[in-house]
PDB file of N, CA and C in Angstrom:
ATOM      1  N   UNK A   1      25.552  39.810 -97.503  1.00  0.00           N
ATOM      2  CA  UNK A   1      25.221  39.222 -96.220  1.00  0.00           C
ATOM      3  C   UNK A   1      26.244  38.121 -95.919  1.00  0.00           C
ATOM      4  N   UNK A   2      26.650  38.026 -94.606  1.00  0.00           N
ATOM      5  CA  UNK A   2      27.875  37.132 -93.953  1.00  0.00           C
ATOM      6  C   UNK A   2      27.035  36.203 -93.111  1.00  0.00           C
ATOM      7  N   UNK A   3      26.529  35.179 -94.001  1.00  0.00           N
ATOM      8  CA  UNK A   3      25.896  34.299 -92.878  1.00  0.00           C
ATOM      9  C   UNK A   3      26.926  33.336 -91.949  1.00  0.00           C
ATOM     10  N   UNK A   4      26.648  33.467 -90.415  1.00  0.00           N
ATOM     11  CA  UNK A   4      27.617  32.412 -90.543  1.00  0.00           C
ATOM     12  C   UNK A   4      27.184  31.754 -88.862  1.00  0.00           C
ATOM     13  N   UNK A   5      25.351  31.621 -89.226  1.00  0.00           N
ATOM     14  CA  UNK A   5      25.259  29.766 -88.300  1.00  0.00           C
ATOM     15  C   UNK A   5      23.862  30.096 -89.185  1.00  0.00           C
ATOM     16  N   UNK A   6      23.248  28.688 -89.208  1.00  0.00           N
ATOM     17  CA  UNK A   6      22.189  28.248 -89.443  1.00  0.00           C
ATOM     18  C   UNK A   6      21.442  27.796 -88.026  1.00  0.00           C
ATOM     19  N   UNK A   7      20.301  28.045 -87.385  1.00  0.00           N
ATOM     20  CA  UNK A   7      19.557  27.360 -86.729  1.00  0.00           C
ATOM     21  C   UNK A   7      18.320  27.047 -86.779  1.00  0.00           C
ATOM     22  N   UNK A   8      18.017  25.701 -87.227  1.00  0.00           N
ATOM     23  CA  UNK A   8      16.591  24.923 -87.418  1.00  0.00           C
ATOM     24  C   UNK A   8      16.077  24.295 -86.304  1.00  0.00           C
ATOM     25  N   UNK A   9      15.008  24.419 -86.831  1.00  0.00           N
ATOM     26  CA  UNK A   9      14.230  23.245 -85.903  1.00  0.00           C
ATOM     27  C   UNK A   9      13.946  22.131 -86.606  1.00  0.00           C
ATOM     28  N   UNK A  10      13.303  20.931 -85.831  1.00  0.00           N
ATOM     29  CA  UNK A  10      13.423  19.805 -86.437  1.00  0.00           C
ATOM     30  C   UNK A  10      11.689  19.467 -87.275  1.00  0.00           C
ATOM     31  N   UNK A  11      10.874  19.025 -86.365  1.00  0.00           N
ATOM     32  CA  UNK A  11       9.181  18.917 -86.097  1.00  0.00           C
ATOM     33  C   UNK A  11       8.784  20.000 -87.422  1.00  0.00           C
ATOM     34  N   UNK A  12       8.413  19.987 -88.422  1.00  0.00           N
ATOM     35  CA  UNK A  12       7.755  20.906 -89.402  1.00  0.00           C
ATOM     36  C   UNK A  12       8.165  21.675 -90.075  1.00  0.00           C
ATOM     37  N   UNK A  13       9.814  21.774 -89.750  1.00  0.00           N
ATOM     38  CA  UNK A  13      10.760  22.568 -90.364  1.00  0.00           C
ATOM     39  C   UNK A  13      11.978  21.699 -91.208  1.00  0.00           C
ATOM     40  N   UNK A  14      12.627  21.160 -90.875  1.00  0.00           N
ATOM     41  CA  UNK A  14      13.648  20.424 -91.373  1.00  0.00           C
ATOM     42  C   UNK A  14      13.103  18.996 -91.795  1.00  0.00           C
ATOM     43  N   UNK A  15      12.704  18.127 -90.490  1.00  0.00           N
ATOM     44  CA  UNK A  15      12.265  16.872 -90.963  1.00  0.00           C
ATOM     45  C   UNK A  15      10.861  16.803 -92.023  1.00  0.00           C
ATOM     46  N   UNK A  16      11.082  16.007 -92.547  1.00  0.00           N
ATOM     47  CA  UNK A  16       9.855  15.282 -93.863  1.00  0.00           C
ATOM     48  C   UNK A  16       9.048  14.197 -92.802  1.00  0.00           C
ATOM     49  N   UNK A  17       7.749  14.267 -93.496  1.00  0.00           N
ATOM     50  CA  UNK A  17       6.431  13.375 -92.749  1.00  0.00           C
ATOM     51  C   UNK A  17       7.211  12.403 -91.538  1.00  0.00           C
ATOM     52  N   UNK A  18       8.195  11.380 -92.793  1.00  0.00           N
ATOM     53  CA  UNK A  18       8.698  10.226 -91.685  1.00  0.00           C
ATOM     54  C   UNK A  18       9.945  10.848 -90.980  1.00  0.00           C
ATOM     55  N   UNK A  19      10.009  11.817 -90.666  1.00  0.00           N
ATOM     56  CA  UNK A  19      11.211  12.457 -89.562  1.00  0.00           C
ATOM     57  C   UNK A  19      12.899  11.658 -90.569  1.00  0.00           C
ATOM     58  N   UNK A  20      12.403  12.111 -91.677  1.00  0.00           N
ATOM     59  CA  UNK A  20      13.954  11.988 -92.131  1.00  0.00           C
ATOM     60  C   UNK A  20      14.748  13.307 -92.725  1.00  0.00           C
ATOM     61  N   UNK A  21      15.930  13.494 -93.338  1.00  0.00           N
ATOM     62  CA  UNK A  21      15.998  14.634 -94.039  1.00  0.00           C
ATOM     63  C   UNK A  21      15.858  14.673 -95.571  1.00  0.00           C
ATOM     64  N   UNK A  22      15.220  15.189 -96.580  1.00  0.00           N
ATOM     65  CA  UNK A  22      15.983  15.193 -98.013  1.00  0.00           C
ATOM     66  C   UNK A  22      17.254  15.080 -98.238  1.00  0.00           C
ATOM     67  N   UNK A  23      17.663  14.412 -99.150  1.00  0.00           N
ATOM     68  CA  UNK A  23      18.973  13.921-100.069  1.00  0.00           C
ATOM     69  C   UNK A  23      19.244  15.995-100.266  1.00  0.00           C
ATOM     70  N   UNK A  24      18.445  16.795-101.077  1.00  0.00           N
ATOM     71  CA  UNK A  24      18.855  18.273-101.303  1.00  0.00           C
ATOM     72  C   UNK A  24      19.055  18.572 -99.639  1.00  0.00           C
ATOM     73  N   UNK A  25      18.468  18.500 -99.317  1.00  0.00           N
ATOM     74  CA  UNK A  25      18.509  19.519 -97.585  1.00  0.00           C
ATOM     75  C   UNK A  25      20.183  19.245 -97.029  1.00  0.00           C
ATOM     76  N   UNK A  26      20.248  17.772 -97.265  1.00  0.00           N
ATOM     77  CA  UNK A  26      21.630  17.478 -96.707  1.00  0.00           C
ATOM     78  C   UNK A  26      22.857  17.925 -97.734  1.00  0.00           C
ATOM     79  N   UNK A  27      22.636  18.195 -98.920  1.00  0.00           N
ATOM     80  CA  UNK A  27      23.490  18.734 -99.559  1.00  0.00           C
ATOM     81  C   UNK A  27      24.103  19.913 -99.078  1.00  0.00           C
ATOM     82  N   UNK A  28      22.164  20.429 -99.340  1.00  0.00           N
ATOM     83  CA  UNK A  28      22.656  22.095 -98.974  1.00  0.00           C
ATOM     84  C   UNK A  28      23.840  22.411 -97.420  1.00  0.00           C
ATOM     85  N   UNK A  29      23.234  21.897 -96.779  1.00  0.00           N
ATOM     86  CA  UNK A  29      24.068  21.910 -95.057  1.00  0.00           C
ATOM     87  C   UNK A  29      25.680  21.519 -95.484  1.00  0.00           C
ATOM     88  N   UNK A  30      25.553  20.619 -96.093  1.00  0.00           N
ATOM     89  CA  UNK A  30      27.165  20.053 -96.749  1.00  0.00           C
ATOM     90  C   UNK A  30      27.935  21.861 -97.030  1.00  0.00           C
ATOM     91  N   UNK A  31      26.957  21.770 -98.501  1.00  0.00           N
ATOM     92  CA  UNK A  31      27.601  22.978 -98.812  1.00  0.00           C
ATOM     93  C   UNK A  31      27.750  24.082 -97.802  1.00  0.00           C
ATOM     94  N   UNK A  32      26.864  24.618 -97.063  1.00  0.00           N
ATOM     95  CA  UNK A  32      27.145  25.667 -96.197  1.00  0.00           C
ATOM     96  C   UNK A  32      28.494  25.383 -94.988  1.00  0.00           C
ATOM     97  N   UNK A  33      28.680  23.875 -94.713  1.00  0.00           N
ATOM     98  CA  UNK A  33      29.337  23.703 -94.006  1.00  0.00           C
ATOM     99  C   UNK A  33      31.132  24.041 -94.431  1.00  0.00           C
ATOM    100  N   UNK A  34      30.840  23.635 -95.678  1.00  0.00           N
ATOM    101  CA  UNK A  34      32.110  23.177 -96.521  1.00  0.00           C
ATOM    102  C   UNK A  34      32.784  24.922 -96.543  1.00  0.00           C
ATOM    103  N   UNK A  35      31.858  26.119 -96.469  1.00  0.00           N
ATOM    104  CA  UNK A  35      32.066  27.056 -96.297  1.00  0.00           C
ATOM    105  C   UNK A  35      32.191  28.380 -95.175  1.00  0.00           C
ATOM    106  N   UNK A  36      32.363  27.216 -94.291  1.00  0.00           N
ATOM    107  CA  UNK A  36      32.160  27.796 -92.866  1.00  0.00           C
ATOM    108  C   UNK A  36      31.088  28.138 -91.766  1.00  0.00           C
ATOM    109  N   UNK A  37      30.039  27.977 -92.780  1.00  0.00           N
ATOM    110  CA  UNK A  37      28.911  28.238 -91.926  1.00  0.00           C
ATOM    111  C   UNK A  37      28.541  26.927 -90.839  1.00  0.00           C
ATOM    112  N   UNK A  38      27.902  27.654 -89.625  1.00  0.00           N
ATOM    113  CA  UNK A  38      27.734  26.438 -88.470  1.00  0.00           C
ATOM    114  C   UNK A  38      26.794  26.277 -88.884  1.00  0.00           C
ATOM    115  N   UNK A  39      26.398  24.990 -88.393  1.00  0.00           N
ATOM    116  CA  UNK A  39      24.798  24.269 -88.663  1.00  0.00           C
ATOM    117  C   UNK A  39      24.175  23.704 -86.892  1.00  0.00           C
ATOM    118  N   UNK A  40      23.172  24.408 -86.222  1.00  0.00           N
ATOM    119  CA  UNK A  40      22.436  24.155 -85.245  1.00  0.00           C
ATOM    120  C   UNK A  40      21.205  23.291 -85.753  1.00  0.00           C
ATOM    121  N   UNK A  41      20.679  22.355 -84.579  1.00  0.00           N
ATOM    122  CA  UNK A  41      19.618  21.864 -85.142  1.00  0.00           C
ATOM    123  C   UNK A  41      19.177  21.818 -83.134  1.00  0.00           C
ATOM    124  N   UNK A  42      17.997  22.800 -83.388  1.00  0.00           N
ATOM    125  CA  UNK A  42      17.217  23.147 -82.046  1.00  0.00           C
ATOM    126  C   UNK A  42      15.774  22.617 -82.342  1.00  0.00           C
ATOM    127  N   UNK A  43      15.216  21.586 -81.215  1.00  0.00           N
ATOM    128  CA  UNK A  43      13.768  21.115 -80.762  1.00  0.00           C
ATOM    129  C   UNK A  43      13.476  21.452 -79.275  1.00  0.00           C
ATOM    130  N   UNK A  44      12.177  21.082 -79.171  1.00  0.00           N
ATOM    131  CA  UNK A  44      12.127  20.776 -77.781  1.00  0.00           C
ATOM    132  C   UNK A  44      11.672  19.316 -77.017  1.00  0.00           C
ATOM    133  N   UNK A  45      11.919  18.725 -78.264  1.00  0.00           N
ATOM    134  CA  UNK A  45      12.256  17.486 -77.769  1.00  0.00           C
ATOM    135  C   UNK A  45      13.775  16.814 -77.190  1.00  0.00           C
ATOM    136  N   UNK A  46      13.505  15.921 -76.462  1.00  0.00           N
ATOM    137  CA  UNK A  46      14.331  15.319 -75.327  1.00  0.00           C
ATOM    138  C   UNK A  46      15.576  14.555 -75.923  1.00  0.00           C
ATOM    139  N   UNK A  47      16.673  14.255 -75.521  1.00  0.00           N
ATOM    140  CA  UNK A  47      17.908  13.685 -76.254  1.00  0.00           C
ATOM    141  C   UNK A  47      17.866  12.293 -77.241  1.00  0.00           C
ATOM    142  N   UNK A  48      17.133  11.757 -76.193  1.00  0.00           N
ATOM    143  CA  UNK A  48      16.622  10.531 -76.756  1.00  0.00           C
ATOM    144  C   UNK A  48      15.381  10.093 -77.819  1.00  0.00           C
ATOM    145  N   UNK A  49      14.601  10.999 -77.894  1.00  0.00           N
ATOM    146  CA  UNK A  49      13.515  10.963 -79.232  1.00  0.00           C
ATOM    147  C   UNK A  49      14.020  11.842 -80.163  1.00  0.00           C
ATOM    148  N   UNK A  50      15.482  12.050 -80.113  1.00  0.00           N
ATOM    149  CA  UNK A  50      16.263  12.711 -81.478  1.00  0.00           C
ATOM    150  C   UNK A  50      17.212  11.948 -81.986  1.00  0.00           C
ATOM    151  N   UNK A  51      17.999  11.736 -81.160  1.00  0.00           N
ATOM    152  CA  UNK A  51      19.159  10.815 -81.592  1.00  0.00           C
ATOM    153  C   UNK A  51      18.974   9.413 -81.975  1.00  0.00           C
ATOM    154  N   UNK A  52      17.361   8.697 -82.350  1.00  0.00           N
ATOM    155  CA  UNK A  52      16.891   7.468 -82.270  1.00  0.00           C
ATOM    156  C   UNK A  52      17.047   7.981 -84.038  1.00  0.00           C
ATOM    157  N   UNK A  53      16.666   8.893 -84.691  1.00  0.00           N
ATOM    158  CA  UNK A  53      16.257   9.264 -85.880  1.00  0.00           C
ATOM    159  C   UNK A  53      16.810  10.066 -86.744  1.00  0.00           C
ATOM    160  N   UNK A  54      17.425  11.092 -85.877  1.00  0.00           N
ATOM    161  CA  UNK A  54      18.323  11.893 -86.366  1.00  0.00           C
ATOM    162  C   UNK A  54      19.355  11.559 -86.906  1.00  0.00           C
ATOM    163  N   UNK A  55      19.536  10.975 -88.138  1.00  0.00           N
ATOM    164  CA  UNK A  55      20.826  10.424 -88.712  1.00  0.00           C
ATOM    165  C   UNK A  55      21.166  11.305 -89.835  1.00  0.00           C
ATOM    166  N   UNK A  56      21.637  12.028 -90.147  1.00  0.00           N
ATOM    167  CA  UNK A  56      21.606  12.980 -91.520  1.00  0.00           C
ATOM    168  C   UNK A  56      22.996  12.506 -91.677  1.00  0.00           C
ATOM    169  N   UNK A  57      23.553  12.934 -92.770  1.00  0.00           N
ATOM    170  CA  UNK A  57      25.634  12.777 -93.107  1.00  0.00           C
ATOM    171  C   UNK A  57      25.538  13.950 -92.822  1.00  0.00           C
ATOM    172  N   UNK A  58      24.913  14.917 -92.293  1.00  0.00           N
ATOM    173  CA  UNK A  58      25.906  16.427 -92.011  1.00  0.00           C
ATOM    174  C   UNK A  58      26.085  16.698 -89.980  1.00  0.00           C
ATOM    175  N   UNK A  59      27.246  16.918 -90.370  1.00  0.00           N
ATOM    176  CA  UNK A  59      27.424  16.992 -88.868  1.00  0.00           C
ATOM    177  C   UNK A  59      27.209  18.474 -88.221  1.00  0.00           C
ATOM    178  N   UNK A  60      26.898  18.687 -87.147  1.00  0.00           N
ATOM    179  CA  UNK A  60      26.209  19.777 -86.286  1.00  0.00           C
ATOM    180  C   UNK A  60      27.236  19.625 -85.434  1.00  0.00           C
ATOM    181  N   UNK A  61      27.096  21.498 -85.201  1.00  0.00           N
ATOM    182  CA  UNK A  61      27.857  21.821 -84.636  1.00  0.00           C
ATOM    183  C   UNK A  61      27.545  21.661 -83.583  1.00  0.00           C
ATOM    184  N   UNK A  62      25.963  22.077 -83.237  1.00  0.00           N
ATOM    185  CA  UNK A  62      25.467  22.257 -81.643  1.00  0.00           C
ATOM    186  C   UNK A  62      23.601  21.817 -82.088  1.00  0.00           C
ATOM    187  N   UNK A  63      23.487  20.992 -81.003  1.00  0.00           N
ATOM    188  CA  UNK A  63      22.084  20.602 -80.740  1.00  0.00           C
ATOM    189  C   UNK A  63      21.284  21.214 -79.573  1.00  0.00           C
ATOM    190  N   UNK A  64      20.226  21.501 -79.579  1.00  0.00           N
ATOM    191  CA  UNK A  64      19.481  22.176 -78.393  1.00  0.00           C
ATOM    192  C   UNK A  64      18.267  21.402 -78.294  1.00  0.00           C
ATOM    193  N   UNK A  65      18.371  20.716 -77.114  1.00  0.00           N
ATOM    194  CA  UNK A  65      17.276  19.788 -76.664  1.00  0.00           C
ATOM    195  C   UNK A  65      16.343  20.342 -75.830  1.00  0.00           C
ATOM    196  N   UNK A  66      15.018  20.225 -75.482  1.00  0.00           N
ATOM    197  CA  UNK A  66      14.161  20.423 -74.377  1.00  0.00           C
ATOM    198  C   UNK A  66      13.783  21.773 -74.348  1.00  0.00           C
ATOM    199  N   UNK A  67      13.869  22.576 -75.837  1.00  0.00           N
ATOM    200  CA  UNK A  67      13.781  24.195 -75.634  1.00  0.00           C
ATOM    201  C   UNK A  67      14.987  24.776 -74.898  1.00  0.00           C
ATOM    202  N   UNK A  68      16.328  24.231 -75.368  1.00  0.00           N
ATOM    203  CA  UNK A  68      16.847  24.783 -74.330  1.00  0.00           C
ATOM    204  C   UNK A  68      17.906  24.306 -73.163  1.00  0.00           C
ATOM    205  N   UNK A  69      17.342  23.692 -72.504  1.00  0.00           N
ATOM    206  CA  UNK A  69      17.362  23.598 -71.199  1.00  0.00           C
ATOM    207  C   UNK A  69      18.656  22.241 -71.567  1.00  0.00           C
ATOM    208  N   UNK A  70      19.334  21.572 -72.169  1.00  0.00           N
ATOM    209  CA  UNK A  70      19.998  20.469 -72.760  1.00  0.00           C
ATOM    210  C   UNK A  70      20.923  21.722 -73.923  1.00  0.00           C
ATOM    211  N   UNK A  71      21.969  21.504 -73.872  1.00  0.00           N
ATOM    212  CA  UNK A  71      22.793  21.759 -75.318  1.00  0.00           C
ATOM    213  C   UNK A  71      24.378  21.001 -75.369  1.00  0.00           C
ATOM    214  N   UNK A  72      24.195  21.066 -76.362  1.00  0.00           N
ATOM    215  CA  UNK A  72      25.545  19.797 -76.668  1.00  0.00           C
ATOM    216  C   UNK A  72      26.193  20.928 -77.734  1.00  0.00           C
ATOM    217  N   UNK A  73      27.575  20.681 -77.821  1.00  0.00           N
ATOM    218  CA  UNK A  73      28.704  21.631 -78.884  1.00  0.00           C
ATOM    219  C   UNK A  73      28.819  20.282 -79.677  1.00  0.00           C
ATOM    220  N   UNK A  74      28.746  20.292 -80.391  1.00  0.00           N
ATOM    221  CA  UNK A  74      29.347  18.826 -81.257  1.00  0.00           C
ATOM    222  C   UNK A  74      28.592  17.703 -79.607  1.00  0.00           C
ATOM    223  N   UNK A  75      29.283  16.355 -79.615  1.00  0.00           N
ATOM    224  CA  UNK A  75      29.303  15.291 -78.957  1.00  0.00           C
ATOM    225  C   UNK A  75      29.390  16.026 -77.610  1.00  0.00           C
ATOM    226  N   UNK A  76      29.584  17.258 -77.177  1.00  0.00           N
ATOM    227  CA  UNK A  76      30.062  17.641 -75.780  1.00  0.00           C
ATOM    228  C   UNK A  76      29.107  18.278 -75.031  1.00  0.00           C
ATOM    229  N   UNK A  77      28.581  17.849 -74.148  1.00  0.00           N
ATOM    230  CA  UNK A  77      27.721  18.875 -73.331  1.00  0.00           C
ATOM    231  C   UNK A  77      27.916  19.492 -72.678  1.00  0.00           C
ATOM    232  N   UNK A  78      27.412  20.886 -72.772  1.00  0.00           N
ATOM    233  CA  UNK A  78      27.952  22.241 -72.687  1.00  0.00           C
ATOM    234  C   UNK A  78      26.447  22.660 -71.345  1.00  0.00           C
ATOM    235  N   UNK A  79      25.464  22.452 -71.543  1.00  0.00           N
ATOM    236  CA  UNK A  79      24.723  23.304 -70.240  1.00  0.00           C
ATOM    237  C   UNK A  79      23.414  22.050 -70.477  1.00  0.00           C
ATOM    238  N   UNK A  80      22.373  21.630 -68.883  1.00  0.00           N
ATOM    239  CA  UNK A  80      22.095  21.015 -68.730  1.00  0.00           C
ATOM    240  C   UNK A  80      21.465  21.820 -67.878  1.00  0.00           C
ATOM    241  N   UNK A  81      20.132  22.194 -67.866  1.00  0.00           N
ATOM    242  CA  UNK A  81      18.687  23.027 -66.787  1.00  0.00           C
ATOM    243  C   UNK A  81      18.463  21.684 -66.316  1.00  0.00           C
ATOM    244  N   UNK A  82      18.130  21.069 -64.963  1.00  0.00           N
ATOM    245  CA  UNK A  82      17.062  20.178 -64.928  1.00  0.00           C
ATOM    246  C   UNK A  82      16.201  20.786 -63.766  1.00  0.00           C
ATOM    247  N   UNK A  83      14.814  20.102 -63.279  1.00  0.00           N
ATOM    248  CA  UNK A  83      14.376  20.322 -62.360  1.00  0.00           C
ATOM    249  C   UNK A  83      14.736  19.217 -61.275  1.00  0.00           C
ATOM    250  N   UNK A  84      15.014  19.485 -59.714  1.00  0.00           N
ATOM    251  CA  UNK A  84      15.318  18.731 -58.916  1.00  0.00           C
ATOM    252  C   UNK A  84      14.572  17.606 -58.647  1.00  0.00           C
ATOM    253  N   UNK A  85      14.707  16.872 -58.536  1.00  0.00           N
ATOM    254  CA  UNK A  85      13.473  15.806 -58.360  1.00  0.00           C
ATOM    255  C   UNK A  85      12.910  15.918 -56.716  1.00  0.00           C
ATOM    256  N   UNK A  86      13.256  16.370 -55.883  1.00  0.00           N
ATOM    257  CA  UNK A  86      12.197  17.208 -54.896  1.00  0.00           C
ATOM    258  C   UNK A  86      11.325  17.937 -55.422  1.00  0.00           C
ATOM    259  N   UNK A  87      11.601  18.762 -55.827  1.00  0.00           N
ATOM    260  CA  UNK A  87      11.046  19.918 -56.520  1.00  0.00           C
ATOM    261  C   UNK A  87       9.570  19.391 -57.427  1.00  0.00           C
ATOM    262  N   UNK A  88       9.715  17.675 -58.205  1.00  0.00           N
ATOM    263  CA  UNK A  88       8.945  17.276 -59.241  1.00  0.00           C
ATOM    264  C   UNK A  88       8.196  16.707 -57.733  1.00  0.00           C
ATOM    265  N   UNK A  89       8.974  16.025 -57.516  1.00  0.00           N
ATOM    266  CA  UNK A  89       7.524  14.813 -56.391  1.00  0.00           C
ATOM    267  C   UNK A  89       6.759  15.990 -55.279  1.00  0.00           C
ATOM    268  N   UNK A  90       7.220  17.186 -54.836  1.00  0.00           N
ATOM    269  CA  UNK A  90       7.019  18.079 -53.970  1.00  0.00           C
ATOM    270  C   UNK A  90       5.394  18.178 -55.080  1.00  0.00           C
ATOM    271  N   UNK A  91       5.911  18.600 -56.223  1.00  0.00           N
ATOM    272  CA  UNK A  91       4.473  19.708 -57.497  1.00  0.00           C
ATOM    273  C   UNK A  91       3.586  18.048 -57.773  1.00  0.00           C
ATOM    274  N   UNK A  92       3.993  16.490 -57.861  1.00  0.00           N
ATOM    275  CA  UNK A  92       3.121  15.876 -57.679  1.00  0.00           C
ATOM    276  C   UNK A  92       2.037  15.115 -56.647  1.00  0.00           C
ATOM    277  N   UNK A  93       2.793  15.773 -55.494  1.00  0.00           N
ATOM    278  CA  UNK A  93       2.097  14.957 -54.684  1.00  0.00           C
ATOM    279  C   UNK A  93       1.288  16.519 -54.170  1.00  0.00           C
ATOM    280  N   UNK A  94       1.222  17.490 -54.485  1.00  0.00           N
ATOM    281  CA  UNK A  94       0.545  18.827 -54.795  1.00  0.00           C
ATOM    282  C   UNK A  94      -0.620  18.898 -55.553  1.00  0.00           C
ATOM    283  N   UNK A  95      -0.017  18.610 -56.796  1.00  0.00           N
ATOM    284  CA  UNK A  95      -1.640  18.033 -57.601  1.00  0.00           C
ATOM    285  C   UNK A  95      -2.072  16.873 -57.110  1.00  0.00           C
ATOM    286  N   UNK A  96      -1.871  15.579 -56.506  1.00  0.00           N
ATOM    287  CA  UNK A  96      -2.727  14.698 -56.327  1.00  0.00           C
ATOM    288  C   UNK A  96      -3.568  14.737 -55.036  1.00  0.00           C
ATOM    289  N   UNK A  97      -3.206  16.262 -54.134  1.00  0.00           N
ATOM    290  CA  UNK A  97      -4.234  16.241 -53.097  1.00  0.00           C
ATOM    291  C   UNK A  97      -4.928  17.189 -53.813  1.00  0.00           C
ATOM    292  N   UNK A  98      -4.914  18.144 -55.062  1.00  0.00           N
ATOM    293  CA  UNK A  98      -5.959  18.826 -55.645  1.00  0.00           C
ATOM    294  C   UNK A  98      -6.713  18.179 -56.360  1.00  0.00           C
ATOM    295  N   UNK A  99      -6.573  16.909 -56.632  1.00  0.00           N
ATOM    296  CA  UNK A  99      -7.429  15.941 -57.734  1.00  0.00           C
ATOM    297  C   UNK A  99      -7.364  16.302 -58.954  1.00  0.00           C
ATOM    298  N   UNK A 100      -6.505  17.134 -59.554  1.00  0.00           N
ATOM    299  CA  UNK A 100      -6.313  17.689 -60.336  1.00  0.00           C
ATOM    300  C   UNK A 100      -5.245  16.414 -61.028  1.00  0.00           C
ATOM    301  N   UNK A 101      -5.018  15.306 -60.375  1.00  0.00           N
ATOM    302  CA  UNK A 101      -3.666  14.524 -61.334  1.00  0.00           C
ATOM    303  C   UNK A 101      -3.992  13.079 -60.976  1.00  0.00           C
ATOM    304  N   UNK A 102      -3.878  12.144 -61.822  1.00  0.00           N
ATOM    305  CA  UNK A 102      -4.391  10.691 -61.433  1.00  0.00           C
ATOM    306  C   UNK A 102      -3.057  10.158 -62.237  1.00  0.00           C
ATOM    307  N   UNK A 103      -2.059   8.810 -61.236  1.00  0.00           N
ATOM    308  CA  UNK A 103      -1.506   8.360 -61.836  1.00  0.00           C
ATOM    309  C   UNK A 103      -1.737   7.128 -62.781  1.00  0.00           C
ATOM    310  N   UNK A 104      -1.144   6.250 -63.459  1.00  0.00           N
ATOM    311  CA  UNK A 104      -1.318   5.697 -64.398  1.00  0.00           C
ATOM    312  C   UNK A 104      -2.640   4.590 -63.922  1.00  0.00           C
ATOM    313  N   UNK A 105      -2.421   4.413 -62.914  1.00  0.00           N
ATOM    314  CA  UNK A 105      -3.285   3.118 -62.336  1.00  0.00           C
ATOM    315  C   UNK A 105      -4.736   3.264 -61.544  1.00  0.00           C
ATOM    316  N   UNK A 106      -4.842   4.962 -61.845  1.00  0.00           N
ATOM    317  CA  UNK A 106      -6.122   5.562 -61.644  1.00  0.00           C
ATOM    318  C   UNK A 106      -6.228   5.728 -60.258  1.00  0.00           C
ATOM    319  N   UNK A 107      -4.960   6.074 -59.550  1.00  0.00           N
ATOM    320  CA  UNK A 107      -5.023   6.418 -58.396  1.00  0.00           C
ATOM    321  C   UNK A 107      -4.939   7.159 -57.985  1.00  0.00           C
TER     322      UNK A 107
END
């Protein structure tokens, strides 16, 4: 077998209780790296509740944020989904005449 990318997830797969990595885990990635293999690390969490924690010594090739919708090549961002922000206040002010949505201040 010719492996040649790794892609993890972070949440229950890679990270330990306190969202760090093992001393072995980072080896291993070392080693696979040292041999060509790419290393992905895909969540669907947002750029910023990863990169606060995400400190490992192995460097990634490519990150996938938001399920997706966010991906970075190394430091470079490569594709970016967002929703328009018409589009968000259009679907909230939608639910708040269905009563279906109360903002923070119970309004």
């Amino acid at each position: 077998m010719n492996i040649k990318m790794i892609v993890t997830d972070l949440d229950g797969t890679l990270l330990l209780h306190d969202k760090t990595v093992s001393a072995y885990t980072t080896s291993i990635f070392k080693r696979c790296r040292d041999v060509g293999i790419k290393i992905v690390f895909a969540t669907a969490r947002p750029v910023r509740a990863v990169k606060k924690w995400l400190n490992i010594e192995v460097q990634s090739d490519a990150y996938v944020y938001h399920n997706g919708a966010v991906i970075y090549l190394g430091d470079e961002l490569y594709q970016e989904i967002g929703i328009e922000y018409r589009t968000v206040h259009d679907l909230l002010e939608t639910a708040k005449k269905t009563r279906k949505y109360k903002n923070c201040s119970g309004n």
